[in-house]
C-alpha atoms as a PDB file:
ATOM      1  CA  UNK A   1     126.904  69.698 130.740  1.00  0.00           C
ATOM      2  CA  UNK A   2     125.298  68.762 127.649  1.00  0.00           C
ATOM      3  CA  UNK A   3     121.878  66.477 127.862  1.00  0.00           C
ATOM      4  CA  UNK A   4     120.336  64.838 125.118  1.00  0.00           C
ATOM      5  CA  UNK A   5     116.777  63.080 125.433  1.00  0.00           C
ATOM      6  CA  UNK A   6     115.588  60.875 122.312  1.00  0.00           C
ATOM      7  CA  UNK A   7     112.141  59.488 121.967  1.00  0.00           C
ATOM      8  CA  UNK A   8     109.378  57.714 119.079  1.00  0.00           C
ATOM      9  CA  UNK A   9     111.029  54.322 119.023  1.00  0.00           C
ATOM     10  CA  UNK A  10     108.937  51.785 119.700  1.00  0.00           C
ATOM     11  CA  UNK A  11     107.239  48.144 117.793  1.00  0.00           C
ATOM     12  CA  UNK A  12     107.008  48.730 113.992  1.00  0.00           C
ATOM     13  CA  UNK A  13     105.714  46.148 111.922  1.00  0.00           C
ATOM     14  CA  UNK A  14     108.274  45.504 108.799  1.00  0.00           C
ATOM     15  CA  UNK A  15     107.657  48.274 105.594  1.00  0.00           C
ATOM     16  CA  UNK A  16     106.396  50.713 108.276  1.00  0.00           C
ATOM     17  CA  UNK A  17     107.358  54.082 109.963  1.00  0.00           C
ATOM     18  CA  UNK A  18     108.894  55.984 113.070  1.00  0.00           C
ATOM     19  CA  UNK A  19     110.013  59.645 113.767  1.00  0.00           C
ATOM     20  CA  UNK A  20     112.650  59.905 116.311  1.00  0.00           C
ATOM     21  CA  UNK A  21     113.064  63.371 118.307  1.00  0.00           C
ATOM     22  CA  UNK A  22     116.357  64.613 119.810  1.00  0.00           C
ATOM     23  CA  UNK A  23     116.773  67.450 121.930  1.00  0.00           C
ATOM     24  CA  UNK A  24     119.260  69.196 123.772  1.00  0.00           C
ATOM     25  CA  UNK A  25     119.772  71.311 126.890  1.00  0.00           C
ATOM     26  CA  UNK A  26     120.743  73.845 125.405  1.00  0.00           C
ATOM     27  CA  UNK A  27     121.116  75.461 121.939  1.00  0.00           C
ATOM     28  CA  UNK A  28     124.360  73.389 120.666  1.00  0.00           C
ATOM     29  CA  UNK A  29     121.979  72.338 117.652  1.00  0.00           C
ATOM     30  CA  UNK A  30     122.835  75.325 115.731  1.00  0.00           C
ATOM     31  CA  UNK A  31     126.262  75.751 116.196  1.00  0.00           C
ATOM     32  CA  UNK A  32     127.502  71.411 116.127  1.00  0.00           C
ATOM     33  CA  UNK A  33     126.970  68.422 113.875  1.00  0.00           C
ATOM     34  CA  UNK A  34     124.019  66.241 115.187  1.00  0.00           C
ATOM     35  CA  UNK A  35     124.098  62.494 114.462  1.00  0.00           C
ATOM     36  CA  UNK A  36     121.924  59.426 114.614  1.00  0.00           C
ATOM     37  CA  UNK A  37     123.415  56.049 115.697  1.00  0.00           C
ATOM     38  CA  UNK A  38     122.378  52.728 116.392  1.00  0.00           C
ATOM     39  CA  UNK A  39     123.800  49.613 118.260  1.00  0.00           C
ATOM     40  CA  UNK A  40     121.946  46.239 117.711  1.00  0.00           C
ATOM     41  CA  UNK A  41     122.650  43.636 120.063  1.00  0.00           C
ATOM     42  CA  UNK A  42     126.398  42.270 119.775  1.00  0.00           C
ATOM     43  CA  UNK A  43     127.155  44.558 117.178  1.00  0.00           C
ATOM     44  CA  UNK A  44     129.042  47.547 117.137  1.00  0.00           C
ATOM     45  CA  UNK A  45     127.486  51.123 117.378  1.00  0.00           C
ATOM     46  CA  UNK A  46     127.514  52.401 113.746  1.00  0.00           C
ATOM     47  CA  UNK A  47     126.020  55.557 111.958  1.00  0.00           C
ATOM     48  CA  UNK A  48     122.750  55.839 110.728  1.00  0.00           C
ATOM     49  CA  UNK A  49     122.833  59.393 109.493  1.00  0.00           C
ATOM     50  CA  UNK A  50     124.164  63.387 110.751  1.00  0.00           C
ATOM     51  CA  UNK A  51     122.824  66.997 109.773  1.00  0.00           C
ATOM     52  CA  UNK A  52     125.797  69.581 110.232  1.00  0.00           C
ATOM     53  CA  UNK A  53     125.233  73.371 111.610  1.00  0.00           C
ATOM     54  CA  UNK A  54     124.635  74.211 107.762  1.00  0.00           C
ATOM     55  CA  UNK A  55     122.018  71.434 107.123  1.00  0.00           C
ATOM     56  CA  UNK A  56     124.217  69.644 105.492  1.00  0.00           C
ATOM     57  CA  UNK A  57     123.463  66.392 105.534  1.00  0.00           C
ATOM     58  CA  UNK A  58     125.005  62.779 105.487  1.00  0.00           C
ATOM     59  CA  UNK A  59     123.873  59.287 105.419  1.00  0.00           C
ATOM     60  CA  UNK A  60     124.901  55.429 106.046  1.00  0.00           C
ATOM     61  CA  UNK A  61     124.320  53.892 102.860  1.00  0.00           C
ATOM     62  CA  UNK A  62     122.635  50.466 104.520  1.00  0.00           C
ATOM     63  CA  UNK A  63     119.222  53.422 105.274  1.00  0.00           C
ATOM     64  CA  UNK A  64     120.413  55.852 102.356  1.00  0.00           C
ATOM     65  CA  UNK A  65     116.989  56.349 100.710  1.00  0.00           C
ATOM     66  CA  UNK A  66     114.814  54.971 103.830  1.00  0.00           C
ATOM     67  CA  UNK A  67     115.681  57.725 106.360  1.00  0.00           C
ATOM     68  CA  UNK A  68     115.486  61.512 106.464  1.00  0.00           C
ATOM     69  CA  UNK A  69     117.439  63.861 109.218  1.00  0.00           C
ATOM     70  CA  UNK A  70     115.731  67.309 109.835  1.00  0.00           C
ATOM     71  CA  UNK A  71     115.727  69.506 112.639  1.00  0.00           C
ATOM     72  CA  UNK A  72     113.184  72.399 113.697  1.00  0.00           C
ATOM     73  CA  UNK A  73     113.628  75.742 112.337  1.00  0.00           C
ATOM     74  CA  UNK A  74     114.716  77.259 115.964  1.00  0.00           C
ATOM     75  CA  UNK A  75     117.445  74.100 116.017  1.00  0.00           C
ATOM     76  CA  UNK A  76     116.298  72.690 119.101  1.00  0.00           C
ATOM     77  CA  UNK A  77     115.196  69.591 118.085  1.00  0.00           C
ATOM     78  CA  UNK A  78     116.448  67.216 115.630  1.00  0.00           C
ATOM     79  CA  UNK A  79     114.231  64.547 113.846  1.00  0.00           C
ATOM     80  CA  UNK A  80     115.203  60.864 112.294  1.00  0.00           C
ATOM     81  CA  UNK A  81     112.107  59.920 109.650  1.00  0.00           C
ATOM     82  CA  UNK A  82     112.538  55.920 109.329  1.00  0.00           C
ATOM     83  CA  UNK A  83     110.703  54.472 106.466  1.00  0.00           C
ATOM     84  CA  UNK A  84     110.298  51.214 105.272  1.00  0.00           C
ATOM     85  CA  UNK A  85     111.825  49.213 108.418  1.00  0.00           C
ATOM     86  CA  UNK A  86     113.624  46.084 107.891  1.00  0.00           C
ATOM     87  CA  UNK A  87     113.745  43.710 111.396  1.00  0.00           C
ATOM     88  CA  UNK A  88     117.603  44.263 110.391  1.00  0.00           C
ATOM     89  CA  UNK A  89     116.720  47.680 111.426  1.00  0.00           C
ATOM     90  CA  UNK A  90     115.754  46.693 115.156  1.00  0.00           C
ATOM     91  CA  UNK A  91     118.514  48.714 117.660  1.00  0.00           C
ATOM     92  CA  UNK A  92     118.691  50.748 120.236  1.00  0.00           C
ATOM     93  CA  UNK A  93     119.073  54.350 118.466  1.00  0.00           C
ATOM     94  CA  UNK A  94     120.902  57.248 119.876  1.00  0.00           C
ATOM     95  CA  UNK A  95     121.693  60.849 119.275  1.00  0.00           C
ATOM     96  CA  UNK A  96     125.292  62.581 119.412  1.00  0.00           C
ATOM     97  CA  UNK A  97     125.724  65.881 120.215  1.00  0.00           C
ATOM     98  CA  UNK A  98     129.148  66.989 122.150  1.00  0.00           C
ATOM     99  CA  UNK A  99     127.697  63.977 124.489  1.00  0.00           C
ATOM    100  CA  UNK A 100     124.955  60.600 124.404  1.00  0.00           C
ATOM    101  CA  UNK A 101     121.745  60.204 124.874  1.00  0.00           C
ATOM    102  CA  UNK A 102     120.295  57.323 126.624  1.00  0.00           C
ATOM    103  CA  UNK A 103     119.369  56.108 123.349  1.00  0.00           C
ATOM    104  CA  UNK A 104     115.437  54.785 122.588  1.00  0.00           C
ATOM    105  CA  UNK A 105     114.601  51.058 121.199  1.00  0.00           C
ATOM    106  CA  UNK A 106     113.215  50.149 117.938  1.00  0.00           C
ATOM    107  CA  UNK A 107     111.931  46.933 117.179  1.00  0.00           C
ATOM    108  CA  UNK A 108     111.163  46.000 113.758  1.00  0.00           C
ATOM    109  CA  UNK A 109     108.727  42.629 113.504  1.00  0.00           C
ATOM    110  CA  UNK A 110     105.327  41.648 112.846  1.00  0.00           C
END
């Protein structure tokens, strides 16, 4: 059974910064698409941005040019740069991998 453990979100002040982590288990990083979503209180859980087994990439156009997906070179961890929060931004932020993590809070305000 796959198990995914995010971390890094915390309180950001609006115009600043957070790295999320993702990890897995085991080594499904290399060999499945990874993806970043977030949920925001009575909204729907939408996507933020995803990094294929290739390194492709692909991102939401609301963070297009704000965010960055990376992962290690040994593919076990996967990393969400956030730059340039907006309090629009504030949700609870999870990572997809064959399964859910228990996602990790952001909270964009000064």
């Amino acid at each position: 059974q796959v198990q995914l453990v995010e971390s890094g979100g915390g309180l950001v002040q609006p115009g600043g910064s957070l790295r999320l982590s993702c990890t897995a288990s085991g080594s499904i990083f290399s060999s499945y698409t990874v993806s970043w979503y977030r949920q925001a209180p009575g909204k729907v859980r939408e996507l933020v941005a995803s990094i294929d087994r290739f390194g492709g990439t692909n991102y939401a156009t609301s963070m297009k040019g704000r965010v960055t997906i990376s992962r290690n070179n040994a593919k076990t961890t996967v990393y969400l740069q956030m730059n340039n929060l907006k309090p629009e931004d504030t949700a609870v932020y999870y990572c997809n991998c064959l399964a859910w993590g228990q996602g990790t809070q952001v909270t964009v305000s000064s």
